[in-house]
Protein backbone atom coordinates (compact mmCIF):
# COMPACT_ATOMS: atom_id res chain seq x y z
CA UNK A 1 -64.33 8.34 169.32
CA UNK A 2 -65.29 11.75 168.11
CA UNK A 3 -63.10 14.68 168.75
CA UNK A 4 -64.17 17.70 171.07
CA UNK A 5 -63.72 20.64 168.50
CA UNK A 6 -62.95 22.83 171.84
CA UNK A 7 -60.20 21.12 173.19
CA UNK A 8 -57.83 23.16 171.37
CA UNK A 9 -59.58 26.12 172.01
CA UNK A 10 -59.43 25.62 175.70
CA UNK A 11 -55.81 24.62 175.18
CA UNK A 12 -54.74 28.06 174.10
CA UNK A 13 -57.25 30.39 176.32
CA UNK A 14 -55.49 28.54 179.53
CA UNK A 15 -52.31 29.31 178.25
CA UNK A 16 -53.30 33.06 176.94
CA UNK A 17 -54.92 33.57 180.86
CA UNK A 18 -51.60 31.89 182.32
CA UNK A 19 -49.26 34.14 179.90
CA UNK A 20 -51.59 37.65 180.49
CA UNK A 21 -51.58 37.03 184.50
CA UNK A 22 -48.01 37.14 183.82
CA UNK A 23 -48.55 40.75 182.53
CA UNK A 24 -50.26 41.50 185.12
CA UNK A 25 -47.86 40.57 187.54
CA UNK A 26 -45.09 43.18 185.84
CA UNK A 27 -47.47 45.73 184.72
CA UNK A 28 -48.57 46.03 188.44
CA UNK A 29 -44.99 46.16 190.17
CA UNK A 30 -44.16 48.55 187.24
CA UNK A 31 -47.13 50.67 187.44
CA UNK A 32 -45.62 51.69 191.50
CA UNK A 33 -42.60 52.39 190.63
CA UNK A 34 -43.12 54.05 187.77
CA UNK A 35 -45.95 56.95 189.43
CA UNK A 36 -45.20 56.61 193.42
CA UNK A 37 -44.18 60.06 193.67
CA UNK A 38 -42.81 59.30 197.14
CA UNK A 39 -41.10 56.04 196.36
CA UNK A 40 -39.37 58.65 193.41
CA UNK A 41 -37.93 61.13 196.58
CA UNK A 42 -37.20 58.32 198.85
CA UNK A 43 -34.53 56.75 196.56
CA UNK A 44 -34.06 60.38 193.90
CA UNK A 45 -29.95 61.35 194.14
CA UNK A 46 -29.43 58.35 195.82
CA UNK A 47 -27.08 55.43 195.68
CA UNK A 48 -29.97 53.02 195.34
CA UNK A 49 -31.18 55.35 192.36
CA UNK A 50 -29.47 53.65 189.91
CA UNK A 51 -30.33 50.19 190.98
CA UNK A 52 -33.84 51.15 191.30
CA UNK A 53 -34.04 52.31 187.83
CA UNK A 54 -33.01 49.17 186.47
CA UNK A 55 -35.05 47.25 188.30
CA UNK A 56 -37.98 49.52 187.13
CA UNK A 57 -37.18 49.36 183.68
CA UNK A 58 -36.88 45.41 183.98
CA UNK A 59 -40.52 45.27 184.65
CA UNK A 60 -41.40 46.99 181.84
CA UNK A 61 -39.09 45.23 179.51
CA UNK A 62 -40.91 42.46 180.92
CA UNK A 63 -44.36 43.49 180.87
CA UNK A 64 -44.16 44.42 177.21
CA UNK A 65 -42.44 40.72 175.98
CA UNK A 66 -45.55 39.21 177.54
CA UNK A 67 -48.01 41.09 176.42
CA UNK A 68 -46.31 40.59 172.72
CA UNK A 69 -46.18 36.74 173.38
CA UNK A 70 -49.79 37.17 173.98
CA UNK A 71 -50.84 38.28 170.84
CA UNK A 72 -48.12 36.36 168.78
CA UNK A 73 -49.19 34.95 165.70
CA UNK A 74 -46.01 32.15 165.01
CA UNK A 75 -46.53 28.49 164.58
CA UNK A 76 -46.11 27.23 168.36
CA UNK A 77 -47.61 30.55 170.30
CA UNK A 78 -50.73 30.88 171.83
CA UNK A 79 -51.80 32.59 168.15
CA UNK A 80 -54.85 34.19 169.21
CA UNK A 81 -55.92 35.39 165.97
CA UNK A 82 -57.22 31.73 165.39
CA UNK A 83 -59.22 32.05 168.43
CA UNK A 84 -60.90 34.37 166.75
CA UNK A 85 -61.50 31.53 163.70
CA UNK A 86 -62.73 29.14 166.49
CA UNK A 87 -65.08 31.59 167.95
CA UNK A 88 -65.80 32.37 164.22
CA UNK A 89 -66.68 29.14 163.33
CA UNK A 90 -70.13 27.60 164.06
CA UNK A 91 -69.12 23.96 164.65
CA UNK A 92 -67.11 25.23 167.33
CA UNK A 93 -69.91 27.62 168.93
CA UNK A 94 -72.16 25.55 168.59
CA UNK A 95 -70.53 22.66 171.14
CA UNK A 96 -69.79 25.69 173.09
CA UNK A 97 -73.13 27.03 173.84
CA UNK A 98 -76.15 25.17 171.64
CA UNK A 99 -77.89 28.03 169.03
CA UNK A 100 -80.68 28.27 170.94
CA UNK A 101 -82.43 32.11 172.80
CA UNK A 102 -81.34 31.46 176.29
CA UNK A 103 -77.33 31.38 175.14
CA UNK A 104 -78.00 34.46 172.97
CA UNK A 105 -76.33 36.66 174.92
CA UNK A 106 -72.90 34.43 175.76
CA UNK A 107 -72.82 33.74 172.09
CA UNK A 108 -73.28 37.54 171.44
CA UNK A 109 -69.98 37.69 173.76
CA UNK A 110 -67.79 35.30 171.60
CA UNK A 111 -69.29 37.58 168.55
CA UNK A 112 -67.32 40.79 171.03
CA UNK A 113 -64.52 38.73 171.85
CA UNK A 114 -63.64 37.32 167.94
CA UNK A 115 -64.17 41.39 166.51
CA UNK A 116 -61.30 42.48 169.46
CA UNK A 117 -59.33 39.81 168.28
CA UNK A 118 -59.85 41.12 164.95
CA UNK A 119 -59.29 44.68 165.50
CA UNK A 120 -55.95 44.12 165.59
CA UNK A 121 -55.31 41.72 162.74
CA UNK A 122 -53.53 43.44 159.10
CA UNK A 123 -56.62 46.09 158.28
CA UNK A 124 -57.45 46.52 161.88
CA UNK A 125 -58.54 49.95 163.41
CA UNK A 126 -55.57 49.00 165.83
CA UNK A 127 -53.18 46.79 164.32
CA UNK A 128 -50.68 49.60 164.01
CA UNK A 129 -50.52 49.87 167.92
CA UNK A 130 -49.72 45.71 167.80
CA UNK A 131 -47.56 46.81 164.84
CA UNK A 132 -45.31 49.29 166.72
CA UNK A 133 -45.59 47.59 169.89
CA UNK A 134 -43.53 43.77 167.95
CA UNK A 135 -41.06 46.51 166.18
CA UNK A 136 -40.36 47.72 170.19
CA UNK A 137 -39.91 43.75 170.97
CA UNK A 138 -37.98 43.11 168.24
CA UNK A 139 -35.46 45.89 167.36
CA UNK A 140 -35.16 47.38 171.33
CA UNK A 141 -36.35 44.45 173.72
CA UNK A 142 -35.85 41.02 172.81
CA UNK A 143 -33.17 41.92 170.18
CA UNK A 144 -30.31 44.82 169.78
CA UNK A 145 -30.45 45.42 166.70
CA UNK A 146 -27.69 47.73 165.34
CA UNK A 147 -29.50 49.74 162.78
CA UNK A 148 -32.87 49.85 164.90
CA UNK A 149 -34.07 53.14 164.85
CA UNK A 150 -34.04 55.50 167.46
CA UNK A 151 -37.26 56.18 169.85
CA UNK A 152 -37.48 60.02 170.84
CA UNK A 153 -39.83 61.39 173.63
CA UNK A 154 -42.60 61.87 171.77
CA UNK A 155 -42.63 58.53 170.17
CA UNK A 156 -41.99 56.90 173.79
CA UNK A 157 -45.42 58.77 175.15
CA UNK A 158 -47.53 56.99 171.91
CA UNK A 159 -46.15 53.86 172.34
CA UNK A 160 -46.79 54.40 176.40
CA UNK A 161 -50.06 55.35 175.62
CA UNK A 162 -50.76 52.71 173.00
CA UNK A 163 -49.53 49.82 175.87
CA UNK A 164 -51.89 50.68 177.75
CA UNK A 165 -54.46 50.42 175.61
CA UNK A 166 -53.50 47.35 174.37
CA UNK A 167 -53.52 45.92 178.30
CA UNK A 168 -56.67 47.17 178.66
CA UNK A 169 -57.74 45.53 175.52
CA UNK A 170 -56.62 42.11 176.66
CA UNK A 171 -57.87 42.63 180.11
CA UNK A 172 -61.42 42.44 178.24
CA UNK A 173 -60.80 39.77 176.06
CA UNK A 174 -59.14 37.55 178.82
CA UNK A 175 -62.37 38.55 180.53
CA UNK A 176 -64.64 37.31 177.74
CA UNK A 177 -62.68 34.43 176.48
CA UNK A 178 -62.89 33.09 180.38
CA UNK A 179 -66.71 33.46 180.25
CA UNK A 180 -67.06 32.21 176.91
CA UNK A 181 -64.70 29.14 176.72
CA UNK A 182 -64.32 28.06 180.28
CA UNK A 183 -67.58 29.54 182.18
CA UNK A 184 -65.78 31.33 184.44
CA UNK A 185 -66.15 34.87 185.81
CA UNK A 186 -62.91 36.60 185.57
CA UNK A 187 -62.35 39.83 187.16
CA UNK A 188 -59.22 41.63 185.79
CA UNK A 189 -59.58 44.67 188.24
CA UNK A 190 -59.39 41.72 191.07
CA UNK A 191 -56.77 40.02 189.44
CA UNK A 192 -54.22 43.56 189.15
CA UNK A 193 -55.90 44.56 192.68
CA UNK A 194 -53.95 41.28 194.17
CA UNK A 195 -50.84 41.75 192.78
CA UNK A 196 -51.22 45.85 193.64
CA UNK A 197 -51.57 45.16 197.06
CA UNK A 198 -48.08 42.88 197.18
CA UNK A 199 -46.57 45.39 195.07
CA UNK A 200 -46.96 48.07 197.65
CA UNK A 201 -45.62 46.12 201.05
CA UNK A 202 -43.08 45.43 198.38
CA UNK A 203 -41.96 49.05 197.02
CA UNK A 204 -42.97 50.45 200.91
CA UNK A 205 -39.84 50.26 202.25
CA UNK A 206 -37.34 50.82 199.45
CA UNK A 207 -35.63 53.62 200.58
CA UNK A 208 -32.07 55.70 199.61
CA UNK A 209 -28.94 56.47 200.78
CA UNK A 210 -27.57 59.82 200.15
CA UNK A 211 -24.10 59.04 201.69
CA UNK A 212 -22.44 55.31 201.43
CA UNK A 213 -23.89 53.23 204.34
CA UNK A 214 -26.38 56.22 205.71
CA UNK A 215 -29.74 55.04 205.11
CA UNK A 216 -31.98 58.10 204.54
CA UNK A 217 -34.80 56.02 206.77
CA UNK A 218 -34.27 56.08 210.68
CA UNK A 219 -35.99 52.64 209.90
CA UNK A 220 -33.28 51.23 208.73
């Protein structure tokens, strides 16, 4: 029996899809709690401040561990830099979508999708952003590390900044790699939309109390 040179390749964009609608998931609940300017007053000086602060900063611990499991590289992860060598590789394009004019333009999308990818390999106009973002995981997040350096305010806003970046990235290659591999539209603005509109019934009625047992709601 001969063996479909995709399989693989389907293999890991399911599980990249599965592990970035995870991001999604945190990066959404964050994204509330982090710029709700009235969620901030309802619980600010409050007994549930403290709480709500760690729960907020949970999420984002989160939200950046998946998003750095997405673009792992290690023996066993989804290692999405050899998508890029599938998508690369004209065997595997080929069974994809035949070399012929009317795939031009899906092939022209695995072409996009494999020179993302690549953008953030060693060389990369934005490997340092990957870069900074696996020193985060590794010295602050998914290990204390006792001589990791220290990240001031200005150094917080870059790496902020280059998150988001970096999530927008994968939006569009989770986007292309669904077209491309498993000819399906994927919608990340749909996707985050979902999970928004949960978020908010969710962070609606979070409220504070400014003395023990007072709820500052007349709701509750």
């Amino acid at each position: 029996m001969s063996v479909d040179p995709t399989s693989n390749l389907r293999a890991r964009v399911k599980a990249a899809v599965r592990e970035y609608d995870t991001v999604v998931q945190f990066h959404e609940s964050w994204r509330i709690a982090a710029h709700d300017k009235a969620l901030h007053m309802r619980v600010s000086h409050s007994f549930s401040g403290q709480t709500f602060l760690t729960v907020r900063r949970a999420l984002r611990r989160e939200m950046l561990l998946g998003l750095s499991r997405l673009w792992d590289k290690q023996n066993g992860t989804i290692k999405i830099i050899s998508i890029a060598e599938d998508l690369e590789n004209p065997t595997t394009l080929d069974a994809l979508w035949p070399n012929t004019p009317i795939y031009a333009e899906v092939r022209a999308q695995a072409t996009e999708a494999a020179a993302l990818i690549r953008r953030y390999e060693v060389g990369g106009s934005s490997h340092s952003t990957l870069k900074k973002l696996r020193t985060l995981r590794n010295q602050h997040l998914a290990h204390h590390q006792i001589t990791a350096a220290q990240i001031g305010v200005v150094e917080e806003e870059k790496i902020e900044k280059d998150t988001e970046n970096l999530y927008a990235d994968s939006a569009k290659l989770i986007t292309l790699l669904e077209h491309v591999v498993e000819r399906t539209v994927y919608d990340p603005k749909g996707t985050a939309g979902v999970y928004e509109f949960y978020a908010k019934f969710f962070w609606e009625p979070v409220t504070g109390e400014r003395n023990e047992g007072q709820s500052t709601s007349p709701n509750i």
